[in-house]
PDB file of N, CA and C in Angstrom:
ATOM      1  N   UNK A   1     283.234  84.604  88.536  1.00  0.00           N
ATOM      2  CA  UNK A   1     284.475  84.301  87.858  1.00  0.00           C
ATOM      3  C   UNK A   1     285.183  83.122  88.536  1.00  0.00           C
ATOM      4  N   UNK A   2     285.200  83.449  89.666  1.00  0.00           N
ATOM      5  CA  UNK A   2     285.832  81.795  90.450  1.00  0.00           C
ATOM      6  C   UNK A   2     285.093  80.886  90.329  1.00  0.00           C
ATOM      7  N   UNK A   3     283.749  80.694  90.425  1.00  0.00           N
ATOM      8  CA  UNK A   3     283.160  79.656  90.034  1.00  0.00           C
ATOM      9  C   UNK A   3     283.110  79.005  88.288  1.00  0.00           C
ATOM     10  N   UNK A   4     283.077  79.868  87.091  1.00  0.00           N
ATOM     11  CA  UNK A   4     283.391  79.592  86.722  1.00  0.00           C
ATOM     12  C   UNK A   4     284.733  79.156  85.977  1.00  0.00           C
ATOM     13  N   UNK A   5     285.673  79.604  86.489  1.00  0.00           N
ATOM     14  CA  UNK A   5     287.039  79.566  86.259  1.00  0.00           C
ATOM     15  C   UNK A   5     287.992  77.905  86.682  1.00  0.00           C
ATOM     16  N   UNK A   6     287.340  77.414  88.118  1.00  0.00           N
ATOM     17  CA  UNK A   6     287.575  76.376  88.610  1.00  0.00           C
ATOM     18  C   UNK A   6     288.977  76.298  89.381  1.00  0.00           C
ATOM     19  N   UNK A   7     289.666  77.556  88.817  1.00  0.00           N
ATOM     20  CA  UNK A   7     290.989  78.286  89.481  1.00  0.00           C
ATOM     21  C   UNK A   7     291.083  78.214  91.435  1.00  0.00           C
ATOM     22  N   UNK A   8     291.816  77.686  92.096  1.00  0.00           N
ATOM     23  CA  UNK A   8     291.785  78.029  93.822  1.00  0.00           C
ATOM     24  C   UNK A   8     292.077  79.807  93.510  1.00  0.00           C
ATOM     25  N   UNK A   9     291.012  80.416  94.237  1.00  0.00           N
ATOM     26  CA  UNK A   9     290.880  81.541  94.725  1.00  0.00           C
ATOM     27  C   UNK A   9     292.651  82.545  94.865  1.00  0.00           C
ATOM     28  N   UNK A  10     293.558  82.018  95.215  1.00  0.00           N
ATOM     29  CA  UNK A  10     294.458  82.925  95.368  1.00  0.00           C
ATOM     30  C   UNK A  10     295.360  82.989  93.578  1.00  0.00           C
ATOM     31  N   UNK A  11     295.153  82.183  93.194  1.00  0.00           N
ATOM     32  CA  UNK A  11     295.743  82.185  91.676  1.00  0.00           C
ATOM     33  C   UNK A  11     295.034  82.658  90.698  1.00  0.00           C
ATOM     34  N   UNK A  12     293.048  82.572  90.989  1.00  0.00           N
ATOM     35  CA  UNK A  12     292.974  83.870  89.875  1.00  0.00           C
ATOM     36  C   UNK A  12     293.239  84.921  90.254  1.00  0.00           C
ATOM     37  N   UNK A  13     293.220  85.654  91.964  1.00  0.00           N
ATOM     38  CA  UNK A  13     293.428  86.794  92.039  1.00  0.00           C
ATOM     39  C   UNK A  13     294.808  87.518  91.673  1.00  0.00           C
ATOM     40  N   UNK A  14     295.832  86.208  91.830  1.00  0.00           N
ATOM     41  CA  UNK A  14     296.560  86.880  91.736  1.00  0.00           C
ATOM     42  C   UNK A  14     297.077  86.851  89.615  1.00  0.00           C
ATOM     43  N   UNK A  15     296.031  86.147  88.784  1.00  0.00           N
ATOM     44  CA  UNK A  15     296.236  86.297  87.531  1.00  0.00           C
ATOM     45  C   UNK A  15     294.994  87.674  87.174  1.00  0.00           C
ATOM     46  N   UNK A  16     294.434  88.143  88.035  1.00  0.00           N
ATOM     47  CA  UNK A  16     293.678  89.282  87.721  1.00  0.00           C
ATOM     48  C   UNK A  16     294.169  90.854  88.549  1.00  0.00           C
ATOM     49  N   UNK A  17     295.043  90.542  89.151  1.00  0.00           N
ATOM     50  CA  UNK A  17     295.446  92.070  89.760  1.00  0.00           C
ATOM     51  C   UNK A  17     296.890  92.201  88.799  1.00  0.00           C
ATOM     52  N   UNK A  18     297.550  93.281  89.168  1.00  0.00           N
ATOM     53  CA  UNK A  18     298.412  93.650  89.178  1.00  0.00           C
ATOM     54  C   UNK A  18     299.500  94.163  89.774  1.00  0.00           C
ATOM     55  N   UNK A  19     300.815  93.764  89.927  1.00  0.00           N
ATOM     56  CA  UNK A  19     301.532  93.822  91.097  1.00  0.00           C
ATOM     57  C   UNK A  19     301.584  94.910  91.626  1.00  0.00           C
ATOM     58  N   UNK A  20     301.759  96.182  91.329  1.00  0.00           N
ATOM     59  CA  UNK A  20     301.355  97.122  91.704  1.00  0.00           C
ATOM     60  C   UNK A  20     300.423  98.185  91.387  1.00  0.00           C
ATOM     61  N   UNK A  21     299.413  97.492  90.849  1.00  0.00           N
ATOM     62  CA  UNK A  21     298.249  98.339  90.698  1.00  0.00           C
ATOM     63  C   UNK A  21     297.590  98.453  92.046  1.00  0.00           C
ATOM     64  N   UNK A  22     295.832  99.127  91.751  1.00  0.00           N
ATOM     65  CA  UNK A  22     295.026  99.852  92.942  1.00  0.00           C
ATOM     66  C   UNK A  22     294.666  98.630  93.738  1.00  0.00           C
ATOM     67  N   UNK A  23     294.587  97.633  93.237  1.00  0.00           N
ATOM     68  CA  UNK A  23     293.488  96.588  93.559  1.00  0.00           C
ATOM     69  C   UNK A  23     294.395  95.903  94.800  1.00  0.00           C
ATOM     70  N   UNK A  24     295.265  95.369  94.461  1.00  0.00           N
ATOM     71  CA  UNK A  24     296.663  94.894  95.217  1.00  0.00           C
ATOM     72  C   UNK A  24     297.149  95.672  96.825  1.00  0.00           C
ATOM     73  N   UNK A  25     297.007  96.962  96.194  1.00  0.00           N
ATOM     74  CA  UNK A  25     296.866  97.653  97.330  1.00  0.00           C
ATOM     75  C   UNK A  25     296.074  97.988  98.058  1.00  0.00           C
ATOM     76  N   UNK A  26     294.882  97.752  97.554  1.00  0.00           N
ATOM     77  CA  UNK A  26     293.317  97.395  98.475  1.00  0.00           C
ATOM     78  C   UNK A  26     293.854  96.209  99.654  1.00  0.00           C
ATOM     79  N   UNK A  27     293.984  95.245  98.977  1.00  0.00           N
ATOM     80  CA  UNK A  27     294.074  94.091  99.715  1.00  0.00           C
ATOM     81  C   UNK A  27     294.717  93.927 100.558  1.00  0.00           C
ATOM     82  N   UNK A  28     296.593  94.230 100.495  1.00  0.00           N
ATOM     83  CA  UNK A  28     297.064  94.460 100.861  1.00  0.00           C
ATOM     84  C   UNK A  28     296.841  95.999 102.625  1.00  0.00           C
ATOM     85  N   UNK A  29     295.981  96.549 102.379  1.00  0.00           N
ATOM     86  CA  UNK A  29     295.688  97.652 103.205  1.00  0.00           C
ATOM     87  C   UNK A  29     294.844  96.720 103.771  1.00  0.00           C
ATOM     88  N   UNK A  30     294.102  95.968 103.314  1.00  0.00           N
ATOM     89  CA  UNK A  30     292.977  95.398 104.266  1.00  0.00           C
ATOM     90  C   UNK A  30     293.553  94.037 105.101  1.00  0.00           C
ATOM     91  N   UNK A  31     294.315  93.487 104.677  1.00  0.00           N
ATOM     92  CA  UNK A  31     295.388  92.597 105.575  1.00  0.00           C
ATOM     93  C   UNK A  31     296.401  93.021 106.364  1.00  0.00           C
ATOM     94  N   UNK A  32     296.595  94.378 106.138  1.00  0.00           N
ATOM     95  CA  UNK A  32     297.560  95.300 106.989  1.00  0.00           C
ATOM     96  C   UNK A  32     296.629  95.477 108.529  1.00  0.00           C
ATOM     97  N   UNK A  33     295.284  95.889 108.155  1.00  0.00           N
ATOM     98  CA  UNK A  33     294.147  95.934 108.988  1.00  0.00           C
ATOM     99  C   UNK A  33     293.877  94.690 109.748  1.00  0.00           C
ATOM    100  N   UNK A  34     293.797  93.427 109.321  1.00  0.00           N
ATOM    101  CA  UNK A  34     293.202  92.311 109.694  1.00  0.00           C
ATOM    102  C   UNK A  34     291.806  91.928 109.311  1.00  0.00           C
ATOM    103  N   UNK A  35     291.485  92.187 108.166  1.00  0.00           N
ATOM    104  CA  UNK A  35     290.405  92.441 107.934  1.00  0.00           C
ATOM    105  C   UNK A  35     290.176  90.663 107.740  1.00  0.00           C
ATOM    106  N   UNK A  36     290.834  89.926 107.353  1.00  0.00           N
ATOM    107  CA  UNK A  36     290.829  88.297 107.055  1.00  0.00           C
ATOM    108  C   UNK A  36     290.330  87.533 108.337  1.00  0.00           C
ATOM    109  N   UNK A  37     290.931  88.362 109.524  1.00  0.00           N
ATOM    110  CA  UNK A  37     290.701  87.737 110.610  1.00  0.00           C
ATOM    111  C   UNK A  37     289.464  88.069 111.102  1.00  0.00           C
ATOM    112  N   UNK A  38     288.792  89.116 111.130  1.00  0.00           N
ATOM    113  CA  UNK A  38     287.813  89.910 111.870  1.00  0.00           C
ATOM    114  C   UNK A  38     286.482  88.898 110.840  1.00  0.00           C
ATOM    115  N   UNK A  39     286.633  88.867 109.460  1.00  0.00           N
ATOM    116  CA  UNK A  39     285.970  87.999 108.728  1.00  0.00           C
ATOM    117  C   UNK A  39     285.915  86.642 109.140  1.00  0.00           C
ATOM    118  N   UNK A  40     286.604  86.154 109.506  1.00  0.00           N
ATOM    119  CA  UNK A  40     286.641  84.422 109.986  1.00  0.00           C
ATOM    120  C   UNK A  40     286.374  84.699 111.336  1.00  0.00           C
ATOM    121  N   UNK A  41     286.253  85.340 112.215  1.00  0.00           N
ATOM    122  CA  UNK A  41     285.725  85.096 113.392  1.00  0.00           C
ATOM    123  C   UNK A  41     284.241  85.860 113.456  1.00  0.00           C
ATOM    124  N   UNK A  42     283.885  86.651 112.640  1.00  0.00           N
ATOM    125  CA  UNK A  42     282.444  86.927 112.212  1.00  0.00           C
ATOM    126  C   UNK A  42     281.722  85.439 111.355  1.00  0.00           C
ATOM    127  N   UNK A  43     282.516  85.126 110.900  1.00  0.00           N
ATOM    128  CA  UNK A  43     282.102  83.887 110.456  1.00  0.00           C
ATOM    129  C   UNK A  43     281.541  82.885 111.088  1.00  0.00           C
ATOM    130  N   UNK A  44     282.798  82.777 111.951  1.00  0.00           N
ATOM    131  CA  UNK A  44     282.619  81.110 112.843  1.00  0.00           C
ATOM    132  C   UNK A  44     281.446  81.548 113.972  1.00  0.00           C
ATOM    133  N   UNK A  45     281.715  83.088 114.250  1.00  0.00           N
ATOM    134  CA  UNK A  45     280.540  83.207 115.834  1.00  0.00           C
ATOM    135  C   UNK A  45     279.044  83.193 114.853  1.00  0.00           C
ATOM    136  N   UNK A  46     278.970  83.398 113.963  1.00  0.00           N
ATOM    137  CA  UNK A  46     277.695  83.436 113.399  1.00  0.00           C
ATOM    138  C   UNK A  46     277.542  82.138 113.196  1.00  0.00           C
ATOM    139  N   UNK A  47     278.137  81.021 112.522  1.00  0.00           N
ATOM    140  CA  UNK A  47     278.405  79.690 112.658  1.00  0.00           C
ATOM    141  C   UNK A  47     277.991  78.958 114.109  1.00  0.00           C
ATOM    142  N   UNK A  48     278.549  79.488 115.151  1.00  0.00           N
ATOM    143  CA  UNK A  48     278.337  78.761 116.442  1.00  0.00           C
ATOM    144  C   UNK A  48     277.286  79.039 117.120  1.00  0.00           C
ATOM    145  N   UNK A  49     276.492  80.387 116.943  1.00  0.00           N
ATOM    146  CA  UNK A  49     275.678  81.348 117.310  1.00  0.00           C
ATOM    147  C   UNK A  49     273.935  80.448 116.702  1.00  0.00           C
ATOM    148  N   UNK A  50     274.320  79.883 114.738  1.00  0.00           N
ATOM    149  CA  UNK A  50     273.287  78.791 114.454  1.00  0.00           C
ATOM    150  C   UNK A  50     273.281  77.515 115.184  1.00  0.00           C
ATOM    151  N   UNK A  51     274.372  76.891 115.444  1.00  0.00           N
ATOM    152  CA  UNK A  51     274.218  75.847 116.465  1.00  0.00           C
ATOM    153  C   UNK A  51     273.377  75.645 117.480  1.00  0.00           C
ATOM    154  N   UNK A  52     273.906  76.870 118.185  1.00  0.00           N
ATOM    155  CA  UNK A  52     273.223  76.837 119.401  1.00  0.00           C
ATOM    156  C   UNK A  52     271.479  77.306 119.172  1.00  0.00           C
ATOM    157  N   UNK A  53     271.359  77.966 117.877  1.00  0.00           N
ATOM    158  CA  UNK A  53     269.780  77.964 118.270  1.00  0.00           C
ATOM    159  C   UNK A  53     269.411  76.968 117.957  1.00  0.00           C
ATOM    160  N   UNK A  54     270.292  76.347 117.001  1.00  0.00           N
ATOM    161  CA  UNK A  54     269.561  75.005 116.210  1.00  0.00           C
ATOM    162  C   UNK A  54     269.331  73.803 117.525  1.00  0.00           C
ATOM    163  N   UNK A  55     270.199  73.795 118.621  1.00  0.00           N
ATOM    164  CA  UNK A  55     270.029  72.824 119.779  1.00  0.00           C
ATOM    165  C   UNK A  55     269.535  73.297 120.691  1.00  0.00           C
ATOM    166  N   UNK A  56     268.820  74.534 120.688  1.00  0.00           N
ATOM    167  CA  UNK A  56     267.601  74.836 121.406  1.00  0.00           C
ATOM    168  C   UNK A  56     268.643  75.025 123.125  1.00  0.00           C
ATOM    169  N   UNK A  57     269.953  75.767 122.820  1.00  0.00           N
ATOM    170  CA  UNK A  57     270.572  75.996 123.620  1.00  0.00           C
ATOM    171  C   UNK A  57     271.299  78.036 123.817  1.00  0.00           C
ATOM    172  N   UNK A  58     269.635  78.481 122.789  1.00  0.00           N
ATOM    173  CA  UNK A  58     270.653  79.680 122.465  1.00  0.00           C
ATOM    174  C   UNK A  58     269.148  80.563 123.295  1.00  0.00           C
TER     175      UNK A  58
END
């Protein structure tokens, strides 16, 4: 849907949830958590983690 939509990511979600529907409060619980953060630094170490094998430094 985001890909085809062409929409930035926070404006379809927020034209597909509902302000207080279930979904909203998913998200919301999972940013209460940090779940955004724990994702971007699983990200980047897996990111830095290819580097280094790729330079034959891992």
């Amino acid at each position: 849907m985001l890909r085809d939509s062409g929409e930035h990511p926070v404006k379809l979600r927020e034209a597909v949830t509902s302000p207080a529907g279930t979904t909203i409060s998913a998200i919301r619980a999972l940013e209460d958590h940090g779940v955004r953060s724990a994702l971007i630094a699983a990200i980047e170490a897996a990111r830095d983690r290819s580097r280094a094998l790729a330079t034959g430094n891992g």
